[in-house]
PDB file of N, CA and C in Angstrom:
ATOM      1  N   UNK A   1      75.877  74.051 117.791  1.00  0.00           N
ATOM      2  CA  UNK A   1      75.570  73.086 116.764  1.00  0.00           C
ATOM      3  C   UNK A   1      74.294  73.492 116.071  1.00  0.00           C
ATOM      4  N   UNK A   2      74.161  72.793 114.812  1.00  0.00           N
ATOM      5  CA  UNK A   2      72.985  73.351 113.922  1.00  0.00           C
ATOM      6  C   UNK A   2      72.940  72.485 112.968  1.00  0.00           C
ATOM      7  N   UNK A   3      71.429  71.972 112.804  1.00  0.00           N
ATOM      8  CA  UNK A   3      71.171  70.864 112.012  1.00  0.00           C
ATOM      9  C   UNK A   3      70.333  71.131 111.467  1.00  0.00           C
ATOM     10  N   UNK A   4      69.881  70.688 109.852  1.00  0.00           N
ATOM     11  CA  UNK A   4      68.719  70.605 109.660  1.00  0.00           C
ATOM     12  C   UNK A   4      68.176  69.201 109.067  1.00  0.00           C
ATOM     13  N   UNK A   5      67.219  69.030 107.939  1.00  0.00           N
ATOM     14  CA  UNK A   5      67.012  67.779 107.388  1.00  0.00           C
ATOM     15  C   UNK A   5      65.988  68.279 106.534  1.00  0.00           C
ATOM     16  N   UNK A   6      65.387  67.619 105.830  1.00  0.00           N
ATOM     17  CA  UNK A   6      64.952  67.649 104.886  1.00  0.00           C
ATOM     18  C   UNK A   6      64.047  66.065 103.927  1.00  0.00           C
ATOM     19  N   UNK A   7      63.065  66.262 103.590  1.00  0.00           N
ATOM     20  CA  UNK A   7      62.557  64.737 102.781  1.00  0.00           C
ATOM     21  C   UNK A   7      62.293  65.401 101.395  1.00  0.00           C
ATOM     22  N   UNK A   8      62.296  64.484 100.517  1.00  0.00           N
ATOM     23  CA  UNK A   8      62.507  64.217  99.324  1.00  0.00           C
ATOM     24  C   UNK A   8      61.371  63.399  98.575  1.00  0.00           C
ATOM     25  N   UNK A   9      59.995  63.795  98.396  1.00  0.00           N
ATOM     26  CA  UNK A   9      58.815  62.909  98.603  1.00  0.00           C
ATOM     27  C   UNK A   9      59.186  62.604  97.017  1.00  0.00           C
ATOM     28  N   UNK A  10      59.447  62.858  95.845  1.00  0.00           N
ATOM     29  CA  UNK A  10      59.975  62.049  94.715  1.00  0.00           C
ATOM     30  C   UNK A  10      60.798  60.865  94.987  1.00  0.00           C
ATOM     31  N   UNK A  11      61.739  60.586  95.463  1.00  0.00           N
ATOM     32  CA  UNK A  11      62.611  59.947  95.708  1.00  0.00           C
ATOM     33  C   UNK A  11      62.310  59.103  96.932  1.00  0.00           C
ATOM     34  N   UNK A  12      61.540  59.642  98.100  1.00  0.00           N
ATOM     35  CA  UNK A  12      61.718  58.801  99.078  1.00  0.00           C
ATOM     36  C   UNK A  12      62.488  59.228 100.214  1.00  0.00           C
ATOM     37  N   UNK A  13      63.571  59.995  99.865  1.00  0.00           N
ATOM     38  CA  UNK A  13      64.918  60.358 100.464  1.00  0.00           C
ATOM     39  C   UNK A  13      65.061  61.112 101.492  1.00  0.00           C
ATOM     40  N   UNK A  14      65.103  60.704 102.409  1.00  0.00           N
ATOM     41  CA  UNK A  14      65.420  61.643 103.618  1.00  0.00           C
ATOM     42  C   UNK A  14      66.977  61.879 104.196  1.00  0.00           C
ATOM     43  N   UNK A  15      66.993  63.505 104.349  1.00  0.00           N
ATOM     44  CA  UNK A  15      68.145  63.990 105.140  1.00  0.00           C
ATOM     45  C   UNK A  15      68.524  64.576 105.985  1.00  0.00           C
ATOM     46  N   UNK A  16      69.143  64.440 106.979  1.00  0.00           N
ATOM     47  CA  UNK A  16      69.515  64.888 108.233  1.00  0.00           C
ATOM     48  C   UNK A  16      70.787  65.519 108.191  1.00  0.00           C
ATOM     49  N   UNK A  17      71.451  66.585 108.506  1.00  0.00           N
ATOM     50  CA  UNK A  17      72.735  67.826 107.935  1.00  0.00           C
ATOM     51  C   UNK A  17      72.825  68.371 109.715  1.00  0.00           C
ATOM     52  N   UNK A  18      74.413  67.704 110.123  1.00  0.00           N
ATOM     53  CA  UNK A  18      74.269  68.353 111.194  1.00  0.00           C
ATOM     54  C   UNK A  18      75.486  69.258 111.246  1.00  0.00           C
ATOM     55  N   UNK A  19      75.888  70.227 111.919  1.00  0.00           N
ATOM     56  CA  UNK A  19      77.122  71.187 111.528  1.00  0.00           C
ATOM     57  C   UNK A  19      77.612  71.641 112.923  1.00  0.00           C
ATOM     58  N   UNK A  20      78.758  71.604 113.464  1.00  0.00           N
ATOM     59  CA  UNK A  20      79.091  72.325 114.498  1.00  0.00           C
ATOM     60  C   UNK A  20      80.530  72.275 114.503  1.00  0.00           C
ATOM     61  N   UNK A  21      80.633  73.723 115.204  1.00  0.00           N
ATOM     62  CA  UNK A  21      82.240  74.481 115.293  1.00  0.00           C
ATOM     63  C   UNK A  21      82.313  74.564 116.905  1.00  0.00           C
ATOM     64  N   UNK A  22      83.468  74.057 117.143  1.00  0.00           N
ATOM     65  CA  UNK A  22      84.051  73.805 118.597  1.00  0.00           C
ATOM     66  C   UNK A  22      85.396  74.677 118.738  1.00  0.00           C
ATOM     67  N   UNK A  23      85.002  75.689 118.968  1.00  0.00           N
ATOM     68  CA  UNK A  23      86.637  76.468 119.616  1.00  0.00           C
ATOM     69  C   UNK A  23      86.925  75.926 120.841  1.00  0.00           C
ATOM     70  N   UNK A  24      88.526  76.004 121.061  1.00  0.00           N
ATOM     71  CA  UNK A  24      88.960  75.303 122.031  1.00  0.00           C
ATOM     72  C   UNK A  24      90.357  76.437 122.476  1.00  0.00           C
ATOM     73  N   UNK A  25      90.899  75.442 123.006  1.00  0.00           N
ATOM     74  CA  UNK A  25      92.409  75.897 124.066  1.00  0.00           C
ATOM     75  C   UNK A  25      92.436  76.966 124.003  1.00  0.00           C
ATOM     76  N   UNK A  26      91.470  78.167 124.053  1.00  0.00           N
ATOM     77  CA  UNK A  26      91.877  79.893 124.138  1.00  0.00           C
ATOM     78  C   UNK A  26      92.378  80.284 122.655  1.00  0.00           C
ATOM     79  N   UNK A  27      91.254  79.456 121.462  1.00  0.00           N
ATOM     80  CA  UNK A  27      91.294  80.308 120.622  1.00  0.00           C
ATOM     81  C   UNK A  27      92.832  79.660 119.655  1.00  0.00           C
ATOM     82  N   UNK A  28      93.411  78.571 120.242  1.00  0.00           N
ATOM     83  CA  UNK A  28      94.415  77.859 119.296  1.00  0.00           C
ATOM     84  C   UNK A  28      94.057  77.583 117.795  1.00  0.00           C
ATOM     85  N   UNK A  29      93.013  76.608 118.529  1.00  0.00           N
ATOM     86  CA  UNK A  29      92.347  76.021 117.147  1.00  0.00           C
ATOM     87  C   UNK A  29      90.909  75.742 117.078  1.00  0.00           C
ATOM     88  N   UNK A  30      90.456  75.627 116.195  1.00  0.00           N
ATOM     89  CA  UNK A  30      89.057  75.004 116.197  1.00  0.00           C
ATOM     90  C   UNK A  30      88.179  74.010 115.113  1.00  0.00           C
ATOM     91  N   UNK A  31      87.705  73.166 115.639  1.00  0.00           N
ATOM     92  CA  UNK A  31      86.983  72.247 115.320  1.00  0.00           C
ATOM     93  C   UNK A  31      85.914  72.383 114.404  1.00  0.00           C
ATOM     94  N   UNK A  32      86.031  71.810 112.724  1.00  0.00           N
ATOM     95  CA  UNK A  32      84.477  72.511 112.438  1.00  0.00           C
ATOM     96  C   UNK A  32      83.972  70.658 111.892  1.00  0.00           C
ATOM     97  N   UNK A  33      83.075  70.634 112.027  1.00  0.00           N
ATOM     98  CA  UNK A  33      82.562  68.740 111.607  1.00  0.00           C
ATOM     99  C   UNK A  33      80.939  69.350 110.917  1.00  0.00           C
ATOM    100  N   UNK A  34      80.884  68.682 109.854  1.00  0.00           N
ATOM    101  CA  UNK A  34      79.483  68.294 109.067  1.00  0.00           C
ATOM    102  C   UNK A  34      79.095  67.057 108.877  1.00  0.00           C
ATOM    103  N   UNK A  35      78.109  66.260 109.102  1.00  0.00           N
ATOM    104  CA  UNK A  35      77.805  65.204 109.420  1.00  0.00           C
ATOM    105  C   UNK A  35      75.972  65.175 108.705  1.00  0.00           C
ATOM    106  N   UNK A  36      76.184  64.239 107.080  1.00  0.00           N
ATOM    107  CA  UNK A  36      75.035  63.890 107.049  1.00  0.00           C
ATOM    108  C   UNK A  36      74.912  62.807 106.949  1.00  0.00           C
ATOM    109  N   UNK A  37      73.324  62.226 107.053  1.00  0.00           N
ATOM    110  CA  UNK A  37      72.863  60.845 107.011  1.00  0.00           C
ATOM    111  C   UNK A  37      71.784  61.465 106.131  1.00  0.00           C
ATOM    112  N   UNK A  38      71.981  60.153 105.336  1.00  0.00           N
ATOM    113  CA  UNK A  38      71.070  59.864 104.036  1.00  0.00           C
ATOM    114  C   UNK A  38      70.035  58.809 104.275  1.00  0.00           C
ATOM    115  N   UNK A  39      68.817  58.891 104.388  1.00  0.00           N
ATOM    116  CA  UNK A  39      67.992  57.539 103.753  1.00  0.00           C
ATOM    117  C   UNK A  39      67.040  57.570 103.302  1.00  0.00           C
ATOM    118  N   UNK A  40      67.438  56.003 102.565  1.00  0.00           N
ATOM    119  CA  UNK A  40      66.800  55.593 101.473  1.00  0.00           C
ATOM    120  C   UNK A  40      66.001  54.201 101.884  1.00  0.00           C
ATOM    121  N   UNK A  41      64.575  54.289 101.849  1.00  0.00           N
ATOM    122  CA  UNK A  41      64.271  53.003 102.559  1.00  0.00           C
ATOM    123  C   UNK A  41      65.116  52.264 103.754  1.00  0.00           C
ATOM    124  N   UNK A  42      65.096  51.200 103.436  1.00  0.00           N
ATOM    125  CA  UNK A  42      65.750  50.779 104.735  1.00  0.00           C
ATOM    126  C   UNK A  42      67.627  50.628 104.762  1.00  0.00           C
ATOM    127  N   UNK A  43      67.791  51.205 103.541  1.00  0.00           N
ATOM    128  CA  UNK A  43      69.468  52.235 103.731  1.00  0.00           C
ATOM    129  C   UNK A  43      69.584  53.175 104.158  1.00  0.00           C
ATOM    130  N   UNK A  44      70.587  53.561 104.954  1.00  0.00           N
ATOM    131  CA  UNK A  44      71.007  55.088 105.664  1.00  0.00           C
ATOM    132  C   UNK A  44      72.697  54.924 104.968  1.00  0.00           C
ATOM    133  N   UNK A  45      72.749  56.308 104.850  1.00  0.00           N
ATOM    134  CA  UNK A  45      74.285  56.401 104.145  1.00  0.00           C
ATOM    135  C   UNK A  45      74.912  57.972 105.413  1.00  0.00           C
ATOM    136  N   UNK A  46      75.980  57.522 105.608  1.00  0.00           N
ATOM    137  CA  UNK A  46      76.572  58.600 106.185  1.00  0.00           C
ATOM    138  C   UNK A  46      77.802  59.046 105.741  1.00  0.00           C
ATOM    139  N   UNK A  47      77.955  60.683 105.574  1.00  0.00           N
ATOM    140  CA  UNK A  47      78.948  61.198 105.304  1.00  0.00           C
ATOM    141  C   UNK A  47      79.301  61.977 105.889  1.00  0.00           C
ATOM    142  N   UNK A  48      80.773  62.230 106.863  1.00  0.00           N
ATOM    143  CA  UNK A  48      81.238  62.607 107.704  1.00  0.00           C
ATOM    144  C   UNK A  48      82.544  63.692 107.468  1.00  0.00           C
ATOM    145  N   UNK A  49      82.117  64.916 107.119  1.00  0.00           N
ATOM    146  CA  UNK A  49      83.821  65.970 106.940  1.00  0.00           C
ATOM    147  C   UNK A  49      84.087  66.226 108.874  1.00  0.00           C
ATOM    148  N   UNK A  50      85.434  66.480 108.932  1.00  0.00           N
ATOM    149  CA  UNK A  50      85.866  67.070 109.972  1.00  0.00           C
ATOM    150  C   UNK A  50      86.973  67.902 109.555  1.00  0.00           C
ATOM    151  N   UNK A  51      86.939  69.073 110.251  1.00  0.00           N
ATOM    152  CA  UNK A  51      88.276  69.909 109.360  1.00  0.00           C
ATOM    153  C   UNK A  51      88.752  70.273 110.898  1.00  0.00           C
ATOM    154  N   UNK A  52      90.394  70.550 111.172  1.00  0.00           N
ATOM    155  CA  UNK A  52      90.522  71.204 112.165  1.00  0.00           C
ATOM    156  C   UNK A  52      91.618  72.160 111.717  1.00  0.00           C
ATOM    157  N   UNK A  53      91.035  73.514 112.207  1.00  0.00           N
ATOM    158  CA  UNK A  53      92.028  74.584 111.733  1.00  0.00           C
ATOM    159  C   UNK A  53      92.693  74.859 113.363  1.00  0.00           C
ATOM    160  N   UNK A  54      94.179  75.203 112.726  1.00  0.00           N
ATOM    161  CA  UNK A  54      94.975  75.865 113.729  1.00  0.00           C
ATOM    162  C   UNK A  54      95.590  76.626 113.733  1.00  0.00           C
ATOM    163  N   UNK A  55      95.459  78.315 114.731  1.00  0.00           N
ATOM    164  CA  UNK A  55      95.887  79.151 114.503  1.00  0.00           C
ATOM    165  C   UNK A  55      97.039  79.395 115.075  1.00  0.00           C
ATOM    166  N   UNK A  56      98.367  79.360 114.632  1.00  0.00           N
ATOM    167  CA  UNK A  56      99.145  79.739 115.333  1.00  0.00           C
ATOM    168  C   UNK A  56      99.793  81.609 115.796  1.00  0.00           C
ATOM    169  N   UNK A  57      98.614  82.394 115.304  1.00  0.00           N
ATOM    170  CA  UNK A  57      98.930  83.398 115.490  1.00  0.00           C
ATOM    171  C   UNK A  57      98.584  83.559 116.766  1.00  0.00           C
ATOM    172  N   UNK A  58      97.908  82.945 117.894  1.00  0.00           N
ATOM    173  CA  UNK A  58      98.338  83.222 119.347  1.00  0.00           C
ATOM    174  C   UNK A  58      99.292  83.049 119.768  1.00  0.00           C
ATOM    175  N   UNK A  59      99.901  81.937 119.134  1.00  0.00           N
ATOM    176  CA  UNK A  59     100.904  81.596 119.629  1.00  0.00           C
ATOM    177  C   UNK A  59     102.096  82.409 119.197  1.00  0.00           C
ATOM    178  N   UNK A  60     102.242  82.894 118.105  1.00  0.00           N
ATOM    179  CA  UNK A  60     103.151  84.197 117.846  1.00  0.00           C
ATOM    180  C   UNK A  60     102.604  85.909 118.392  1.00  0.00           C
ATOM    181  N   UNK A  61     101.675  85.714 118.544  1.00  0.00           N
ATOM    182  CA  UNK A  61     101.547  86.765 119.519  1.00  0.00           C
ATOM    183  C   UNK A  61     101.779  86.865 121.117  1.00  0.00           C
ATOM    184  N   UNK A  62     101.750  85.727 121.449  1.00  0.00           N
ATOM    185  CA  UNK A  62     101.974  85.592 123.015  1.00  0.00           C
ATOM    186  C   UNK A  62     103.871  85.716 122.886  1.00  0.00           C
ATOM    187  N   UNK A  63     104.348  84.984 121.666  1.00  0.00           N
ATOM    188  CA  UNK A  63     106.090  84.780 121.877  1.00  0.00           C
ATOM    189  C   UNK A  63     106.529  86.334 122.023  1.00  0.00           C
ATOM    190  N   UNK A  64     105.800  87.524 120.987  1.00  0.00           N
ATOM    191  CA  UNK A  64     106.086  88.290 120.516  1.00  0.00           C
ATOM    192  C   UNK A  64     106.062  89.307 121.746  1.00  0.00           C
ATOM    193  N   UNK A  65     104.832  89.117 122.043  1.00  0.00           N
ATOM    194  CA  UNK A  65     104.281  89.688 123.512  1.00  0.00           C
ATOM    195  C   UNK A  65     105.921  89.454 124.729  1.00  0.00           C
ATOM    196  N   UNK A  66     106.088  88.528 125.100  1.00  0.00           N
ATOM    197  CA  UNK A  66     107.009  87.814 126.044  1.00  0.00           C
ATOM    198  C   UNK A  66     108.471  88.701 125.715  1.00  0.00           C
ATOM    199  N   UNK A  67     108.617  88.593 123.937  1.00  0.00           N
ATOM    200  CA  UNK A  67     109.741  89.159 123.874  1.00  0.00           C
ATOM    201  C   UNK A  67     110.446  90.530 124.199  1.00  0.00           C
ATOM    202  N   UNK A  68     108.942  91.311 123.340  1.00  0.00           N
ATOM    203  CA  UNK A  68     109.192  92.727 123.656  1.00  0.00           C
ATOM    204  C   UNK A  68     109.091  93.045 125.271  1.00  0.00           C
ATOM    205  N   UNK A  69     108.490  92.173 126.184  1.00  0.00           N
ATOM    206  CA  UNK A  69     108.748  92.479 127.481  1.00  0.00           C
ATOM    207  C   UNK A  69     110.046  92.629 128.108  1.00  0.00           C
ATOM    208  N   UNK A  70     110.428  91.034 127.325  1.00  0.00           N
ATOM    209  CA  UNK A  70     111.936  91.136 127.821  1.00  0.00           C
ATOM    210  C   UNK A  70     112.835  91.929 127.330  1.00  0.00           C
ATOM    211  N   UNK A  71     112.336  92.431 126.448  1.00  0.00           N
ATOM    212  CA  UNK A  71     113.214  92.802 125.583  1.00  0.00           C
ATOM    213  C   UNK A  71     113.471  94.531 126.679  1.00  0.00           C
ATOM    214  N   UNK A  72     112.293  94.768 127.019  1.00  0.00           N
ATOM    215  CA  UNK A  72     112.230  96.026 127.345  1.00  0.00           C
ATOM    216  C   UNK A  72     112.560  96.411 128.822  1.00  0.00           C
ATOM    217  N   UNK A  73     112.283  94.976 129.563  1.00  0.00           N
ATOM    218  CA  UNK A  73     112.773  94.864 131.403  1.00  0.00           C
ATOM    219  C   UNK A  73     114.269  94.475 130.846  1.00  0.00           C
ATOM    220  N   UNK A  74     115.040  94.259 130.138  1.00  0.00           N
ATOM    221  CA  UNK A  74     116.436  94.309 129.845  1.00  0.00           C
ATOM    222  C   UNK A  74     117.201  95.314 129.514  1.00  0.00           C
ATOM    223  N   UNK A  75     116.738  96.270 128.417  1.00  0.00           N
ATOM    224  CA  UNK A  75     116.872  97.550 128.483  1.00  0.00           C
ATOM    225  C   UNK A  75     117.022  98.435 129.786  1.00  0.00           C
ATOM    226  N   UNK A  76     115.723  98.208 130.305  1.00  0.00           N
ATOM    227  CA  UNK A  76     115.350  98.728 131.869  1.00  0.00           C
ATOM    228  C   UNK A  76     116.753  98.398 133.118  1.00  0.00           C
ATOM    229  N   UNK A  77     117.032  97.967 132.747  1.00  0.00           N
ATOM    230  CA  UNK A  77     118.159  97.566 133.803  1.00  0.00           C
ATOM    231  C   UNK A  77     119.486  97.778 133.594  1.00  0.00           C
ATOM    232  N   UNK A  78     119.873  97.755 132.096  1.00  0.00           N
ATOM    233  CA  UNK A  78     121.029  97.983 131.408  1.00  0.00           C
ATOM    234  C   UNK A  78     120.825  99.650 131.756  1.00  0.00           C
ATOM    235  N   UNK A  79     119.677  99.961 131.764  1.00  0.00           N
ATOM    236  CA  UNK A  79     119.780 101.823 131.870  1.00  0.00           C
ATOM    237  C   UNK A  79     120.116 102.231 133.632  1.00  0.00           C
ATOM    238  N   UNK A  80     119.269 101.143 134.073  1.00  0.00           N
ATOM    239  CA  UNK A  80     119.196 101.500 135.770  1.00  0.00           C
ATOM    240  C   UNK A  80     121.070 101.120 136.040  1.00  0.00           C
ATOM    241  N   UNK A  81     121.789 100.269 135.778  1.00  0.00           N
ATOM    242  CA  UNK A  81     123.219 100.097 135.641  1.00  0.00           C
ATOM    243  C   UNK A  81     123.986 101.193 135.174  1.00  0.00           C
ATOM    244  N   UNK A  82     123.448 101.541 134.016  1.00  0.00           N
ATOM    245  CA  UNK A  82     124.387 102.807 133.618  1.00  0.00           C
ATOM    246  C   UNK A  82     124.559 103.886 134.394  1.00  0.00           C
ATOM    247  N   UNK A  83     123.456 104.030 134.898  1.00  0.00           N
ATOM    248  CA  UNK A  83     122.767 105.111 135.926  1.00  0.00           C
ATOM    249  C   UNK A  83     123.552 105.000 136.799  1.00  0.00           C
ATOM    250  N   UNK A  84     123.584 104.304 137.657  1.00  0.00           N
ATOM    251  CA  UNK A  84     124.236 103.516 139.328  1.00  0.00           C
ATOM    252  C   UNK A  84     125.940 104.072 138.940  1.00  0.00           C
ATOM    253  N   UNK A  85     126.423 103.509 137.248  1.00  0.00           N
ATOM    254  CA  UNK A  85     127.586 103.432 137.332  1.00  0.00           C
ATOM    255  C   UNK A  85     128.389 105.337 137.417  1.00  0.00           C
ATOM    256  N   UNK A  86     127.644 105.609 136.485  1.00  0.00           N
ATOM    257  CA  UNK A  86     127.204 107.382 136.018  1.00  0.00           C
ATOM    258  C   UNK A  86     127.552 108.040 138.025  1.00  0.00           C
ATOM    259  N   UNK A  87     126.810 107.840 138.652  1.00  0.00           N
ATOM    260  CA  UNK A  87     126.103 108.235 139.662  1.00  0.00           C
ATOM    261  C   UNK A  87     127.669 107.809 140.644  1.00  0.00           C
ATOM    262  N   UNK A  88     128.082 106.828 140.327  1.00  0.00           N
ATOM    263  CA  UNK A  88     129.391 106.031 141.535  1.00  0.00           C
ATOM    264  C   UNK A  88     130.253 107.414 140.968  1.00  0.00           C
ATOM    265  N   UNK A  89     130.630 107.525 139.461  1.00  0.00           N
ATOM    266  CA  UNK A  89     131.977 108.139 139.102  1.00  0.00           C
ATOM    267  C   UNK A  89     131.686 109.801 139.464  1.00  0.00           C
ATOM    268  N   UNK A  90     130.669 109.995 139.002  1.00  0.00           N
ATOM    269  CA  UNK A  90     130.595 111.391 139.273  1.00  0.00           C
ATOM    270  C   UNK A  90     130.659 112.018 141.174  1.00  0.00           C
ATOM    271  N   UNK A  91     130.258 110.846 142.047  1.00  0.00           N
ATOM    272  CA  UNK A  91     130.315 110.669 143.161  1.00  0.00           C
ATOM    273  C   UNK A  91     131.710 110.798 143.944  1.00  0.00           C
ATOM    274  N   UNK A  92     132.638 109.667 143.146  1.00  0.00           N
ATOM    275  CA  UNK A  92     133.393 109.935 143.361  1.00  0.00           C
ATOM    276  C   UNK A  92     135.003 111.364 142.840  1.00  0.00           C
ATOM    277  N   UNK A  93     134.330 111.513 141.859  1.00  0.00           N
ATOM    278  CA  UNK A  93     135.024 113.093 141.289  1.00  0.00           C
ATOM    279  C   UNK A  93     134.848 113.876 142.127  1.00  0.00           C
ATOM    280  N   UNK A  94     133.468 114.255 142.819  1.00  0.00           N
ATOM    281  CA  UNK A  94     132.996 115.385 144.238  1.00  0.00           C
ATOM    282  C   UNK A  94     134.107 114.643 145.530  1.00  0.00           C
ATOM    283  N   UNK A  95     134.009 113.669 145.701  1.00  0.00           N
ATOM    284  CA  UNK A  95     134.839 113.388 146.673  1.00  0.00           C
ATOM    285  C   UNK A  95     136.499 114.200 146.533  1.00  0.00           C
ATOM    286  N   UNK A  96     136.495 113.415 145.251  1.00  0.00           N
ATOM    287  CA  UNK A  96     138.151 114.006 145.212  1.00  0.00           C
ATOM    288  C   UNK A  96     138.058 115.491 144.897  1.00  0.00           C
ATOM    289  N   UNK A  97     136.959 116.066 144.412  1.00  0.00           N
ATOM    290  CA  UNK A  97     137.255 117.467 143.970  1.00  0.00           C
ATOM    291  C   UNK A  97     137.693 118.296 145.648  1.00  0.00           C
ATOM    292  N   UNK A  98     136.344 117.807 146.673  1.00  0.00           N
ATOM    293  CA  UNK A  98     136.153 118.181 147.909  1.00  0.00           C
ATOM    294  C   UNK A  98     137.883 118.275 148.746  1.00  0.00           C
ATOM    295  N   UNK A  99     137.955 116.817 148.536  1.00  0.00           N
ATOM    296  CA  UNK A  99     139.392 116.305 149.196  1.00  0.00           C
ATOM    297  C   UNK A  99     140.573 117.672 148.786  1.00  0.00           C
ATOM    298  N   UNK A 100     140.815 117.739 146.975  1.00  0.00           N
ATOM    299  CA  UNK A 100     141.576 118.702 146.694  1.00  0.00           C
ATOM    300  C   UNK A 100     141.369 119.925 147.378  1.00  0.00           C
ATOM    301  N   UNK A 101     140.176 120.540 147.082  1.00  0.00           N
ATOM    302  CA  UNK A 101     139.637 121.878 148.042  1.00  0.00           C
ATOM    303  C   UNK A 101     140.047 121.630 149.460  1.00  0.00           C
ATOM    304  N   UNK A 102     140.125 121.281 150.305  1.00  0.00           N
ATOM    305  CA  UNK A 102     140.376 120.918 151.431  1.00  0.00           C
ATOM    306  C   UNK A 102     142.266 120.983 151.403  1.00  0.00           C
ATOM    307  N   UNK A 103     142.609 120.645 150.632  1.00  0.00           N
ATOM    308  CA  UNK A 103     143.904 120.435 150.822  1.00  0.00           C
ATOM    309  C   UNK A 103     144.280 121.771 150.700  1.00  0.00           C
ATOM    310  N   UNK A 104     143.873 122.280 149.461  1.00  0.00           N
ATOM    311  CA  UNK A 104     144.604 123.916 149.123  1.00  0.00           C
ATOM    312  C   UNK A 104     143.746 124.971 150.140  1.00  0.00           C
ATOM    313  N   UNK A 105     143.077 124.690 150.984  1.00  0.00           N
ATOM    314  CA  UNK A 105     142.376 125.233 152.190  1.00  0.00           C
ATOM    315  C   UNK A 105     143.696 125.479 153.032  1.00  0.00           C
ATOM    316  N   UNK A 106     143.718 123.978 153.503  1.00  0.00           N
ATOM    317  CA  UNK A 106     144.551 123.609 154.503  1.00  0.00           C
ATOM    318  C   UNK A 106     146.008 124.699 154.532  1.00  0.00           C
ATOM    319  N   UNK A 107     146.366 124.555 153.153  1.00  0.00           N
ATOM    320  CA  UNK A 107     147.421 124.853 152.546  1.00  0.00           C
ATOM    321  C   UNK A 107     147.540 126.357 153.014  1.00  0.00           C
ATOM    322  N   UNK A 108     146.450 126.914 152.418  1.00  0.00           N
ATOM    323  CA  UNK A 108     146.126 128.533 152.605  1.00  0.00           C
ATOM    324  C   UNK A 108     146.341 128.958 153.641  1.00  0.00           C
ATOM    325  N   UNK A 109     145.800 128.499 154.379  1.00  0.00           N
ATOM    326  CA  UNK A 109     145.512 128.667 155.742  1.00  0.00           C
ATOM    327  C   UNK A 109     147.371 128.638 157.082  1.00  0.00           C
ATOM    328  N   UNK A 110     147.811 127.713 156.522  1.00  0.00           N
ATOM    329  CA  UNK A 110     148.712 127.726 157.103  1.00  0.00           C
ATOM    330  C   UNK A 110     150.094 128.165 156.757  1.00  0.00           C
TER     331      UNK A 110
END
């Protein structure tokens, strides 16, 4: 926070200007408020802005973040599957290739 003030010896007028910015929830949004008081003899006048900005670019960066993860541990698995499936057929081709060899062995042989 940060204030200042100020008098006005023509006028009489004294002012007090106070200002502070409040970030919050990790950068969502933040708080900015200006707050003066005016006086004038035995009147005080107050005028009060509050603005609150909100960023939703964390919040599209965190979705974005999440997605390409998933996006990429989904991939990851669709490949580790292909793999497994790759790995069964060719597995089983050596089997049967083996089996055939074996037979025309057998065959030879006797």
């Amino acid at each position: 926070s940060t204030g200042s003030s100020g008098i006005n010896a023509e006028y009489g007028e004294k002012t007090l200007t106070l200002k502070s910015e409040n970030i919050n929830a990790a950068s969502l949004f933040s708080f900015q408020e200006d707050i003066v008081y005016k006086g004038l003899g035995a009147q005080t006048s107050l005028q009060h802005e509050a603005k609150i900005r909100f960023s939703a670019s964390r919040l599209v960066d965190d979705a974005a973040e999440n997605w390409l993860f998933n996006r990429v541990s989904n991939a990851a698995c669709d490949g580790l599957r292909a793999m497994d499936s790759i790995i069964d057929k060719v597995e089983a081709e050596m089997q049967s290739t083996l089996q055939s060899v074996g037979r025309t062995l057998d065959e030879s042989i006797t």
